[in-house]
C-alpha atoms as a PDB file:
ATOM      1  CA  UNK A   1     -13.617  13.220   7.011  1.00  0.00           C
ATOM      2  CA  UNK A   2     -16.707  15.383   8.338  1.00  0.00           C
ATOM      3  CA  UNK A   3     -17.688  17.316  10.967  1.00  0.00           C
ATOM      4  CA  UNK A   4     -21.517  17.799  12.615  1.00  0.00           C
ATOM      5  CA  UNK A   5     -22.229  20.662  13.920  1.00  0.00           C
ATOM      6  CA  UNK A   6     -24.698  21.602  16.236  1.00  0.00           C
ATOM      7  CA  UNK A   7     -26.812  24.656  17.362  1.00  0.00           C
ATOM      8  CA  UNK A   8     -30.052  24.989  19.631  1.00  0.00           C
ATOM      9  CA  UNK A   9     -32.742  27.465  18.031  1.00  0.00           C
ATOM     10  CA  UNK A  10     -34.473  29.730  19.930  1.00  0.00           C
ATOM     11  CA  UNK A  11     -38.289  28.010  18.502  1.00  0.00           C
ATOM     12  CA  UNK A  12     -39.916  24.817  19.137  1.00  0.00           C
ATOM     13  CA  UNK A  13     -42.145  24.930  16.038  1.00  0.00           C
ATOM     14  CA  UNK A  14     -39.812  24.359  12.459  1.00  0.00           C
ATOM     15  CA  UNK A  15     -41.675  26.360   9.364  1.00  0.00           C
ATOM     16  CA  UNK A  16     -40.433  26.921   5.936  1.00  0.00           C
ATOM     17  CA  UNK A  17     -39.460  30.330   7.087  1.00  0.00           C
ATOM     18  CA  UNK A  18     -37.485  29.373  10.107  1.00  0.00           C
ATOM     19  CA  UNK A  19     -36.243  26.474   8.684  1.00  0.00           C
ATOM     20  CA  UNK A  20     -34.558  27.131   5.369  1.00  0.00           C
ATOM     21  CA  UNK A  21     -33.230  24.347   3.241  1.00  0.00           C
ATOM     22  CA  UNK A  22     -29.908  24.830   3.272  1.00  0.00           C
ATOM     23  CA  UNK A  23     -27.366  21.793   1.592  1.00  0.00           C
ATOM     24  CA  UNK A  24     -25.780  19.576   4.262  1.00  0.00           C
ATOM     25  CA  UNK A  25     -28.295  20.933   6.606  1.00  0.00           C
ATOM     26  CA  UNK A  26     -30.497  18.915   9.081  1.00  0.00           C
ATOM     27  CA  UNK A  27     -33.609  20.423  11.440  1.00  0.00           C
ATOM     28  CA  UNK A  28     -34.084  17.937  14.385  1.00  0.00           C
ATOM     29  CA  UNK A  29     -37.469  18.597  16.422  1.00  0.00           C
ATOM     30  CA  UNK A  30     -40.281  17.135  18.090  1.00  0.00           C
ATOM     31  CA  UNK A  31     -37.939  16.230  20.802  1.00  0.00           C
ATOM     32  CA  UNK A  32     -39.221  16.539  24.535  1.00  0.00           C
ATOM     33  CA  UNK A  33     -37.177  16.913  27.820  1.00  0.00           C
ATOM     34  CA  UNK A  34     -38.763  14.206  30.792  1.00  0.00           C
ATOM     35  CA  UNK A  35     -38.234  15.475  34.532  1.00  0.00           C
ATOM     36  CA  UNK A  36     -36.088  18.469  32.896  1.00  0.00           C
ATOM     37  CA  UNK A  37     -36.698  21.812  31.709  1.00  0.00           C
ATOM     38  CA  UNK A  38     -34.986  23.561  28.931  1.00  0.00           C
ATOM     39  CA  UNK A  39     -34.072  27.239  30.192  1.00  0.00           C
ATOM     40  CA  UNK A  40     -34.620  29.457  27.378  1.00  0.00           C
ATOM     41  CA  UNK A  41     -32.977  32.581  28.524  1.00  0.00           C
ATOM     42  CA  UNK A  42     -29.612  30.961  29.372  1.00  0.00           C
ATOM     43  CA  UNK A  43     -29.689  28.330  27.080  1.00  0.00           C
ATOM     44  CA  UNK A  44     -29.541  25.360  29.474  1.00  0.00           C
ATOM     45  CA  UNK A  45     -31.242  22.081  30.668  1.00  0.00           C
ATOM     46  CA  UNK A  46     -32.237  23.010  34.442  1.00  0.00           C
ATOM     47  CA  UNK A  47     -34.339  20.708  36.873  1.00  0.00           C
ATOM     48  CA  UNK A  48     -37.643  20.950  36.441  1.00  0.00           C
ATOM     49  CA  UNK A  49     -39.963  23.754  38.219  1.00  0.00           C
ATOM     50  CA  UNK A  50     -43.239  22.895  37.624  1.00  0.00           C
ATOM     51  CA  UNK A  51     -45.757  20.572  37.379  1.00  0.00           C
ATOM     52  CA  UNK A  52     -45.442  19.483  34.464  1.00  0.00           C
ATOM     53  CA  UNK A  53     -43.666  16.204  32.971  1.00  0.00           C
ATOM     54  CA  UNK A  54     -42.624  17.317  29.605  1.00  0.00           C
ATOM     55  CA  UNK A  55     -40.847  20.058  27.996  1.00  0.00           C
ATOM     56  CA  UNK A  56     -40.650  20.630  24.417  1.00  0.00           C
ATOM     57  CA  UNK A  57     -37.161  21.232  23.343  1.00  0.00           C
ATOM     58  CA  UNK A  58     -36.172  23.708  21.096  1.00  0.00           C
ATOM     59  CA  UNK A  59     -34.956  22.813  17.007  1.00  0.00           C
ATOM     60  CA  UNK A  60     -31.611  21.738  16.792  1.00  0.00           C
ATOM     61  CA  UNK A  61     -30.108  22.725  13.784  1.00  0.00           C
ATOM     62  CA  UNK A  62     -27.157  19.675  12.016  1.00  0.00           C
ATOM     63  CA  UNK A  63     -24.755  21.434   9.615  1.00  0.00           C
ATOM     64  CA  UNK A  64     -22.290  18.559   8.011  1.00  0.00           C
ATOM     65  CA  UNK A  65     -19.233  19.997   7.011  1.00  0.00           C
ATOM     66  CA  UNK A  66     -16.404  18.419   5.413  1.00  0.00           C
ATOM     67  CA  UNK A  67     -12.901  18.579   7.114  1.00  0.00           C
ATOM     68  CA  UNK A  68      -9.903  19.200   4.502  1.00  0.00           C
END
């Protein structure tokens, strides 16, 4: 059996720094929130308080574990 987890960076941009390659580790990004925001300080979606449409959503980090 495994187990995803899953943590919410605090970037938008992935770079070989910020991104290491790490075994059984996946970088998700390029995502983008529609008619939503994604509140940075309190790590949360919120409605959106702007004008704009789109908000680029932080890297999510994947780490597969295995359960024993």
């Amino acid at each position: 059996m495994i187990k995803n987890t899953y943590h919410i960076l605090d970037f938008s941009d992935p770079t070989a720094e910020n991104c290491l390659a790490i075994p059984n580790t996946a970088y998700v990004y390029g995502l983008w929130l529609e008619g939503a925001s994604w509140d940075r300080e309190n790590r949360i979606i919120v409605e959106q308080n702007n004008s704009a449409i789109y908000d680029k959503f932080p890297v999510i980090k994947v780490v597969t574990e295995l359960m024993t």
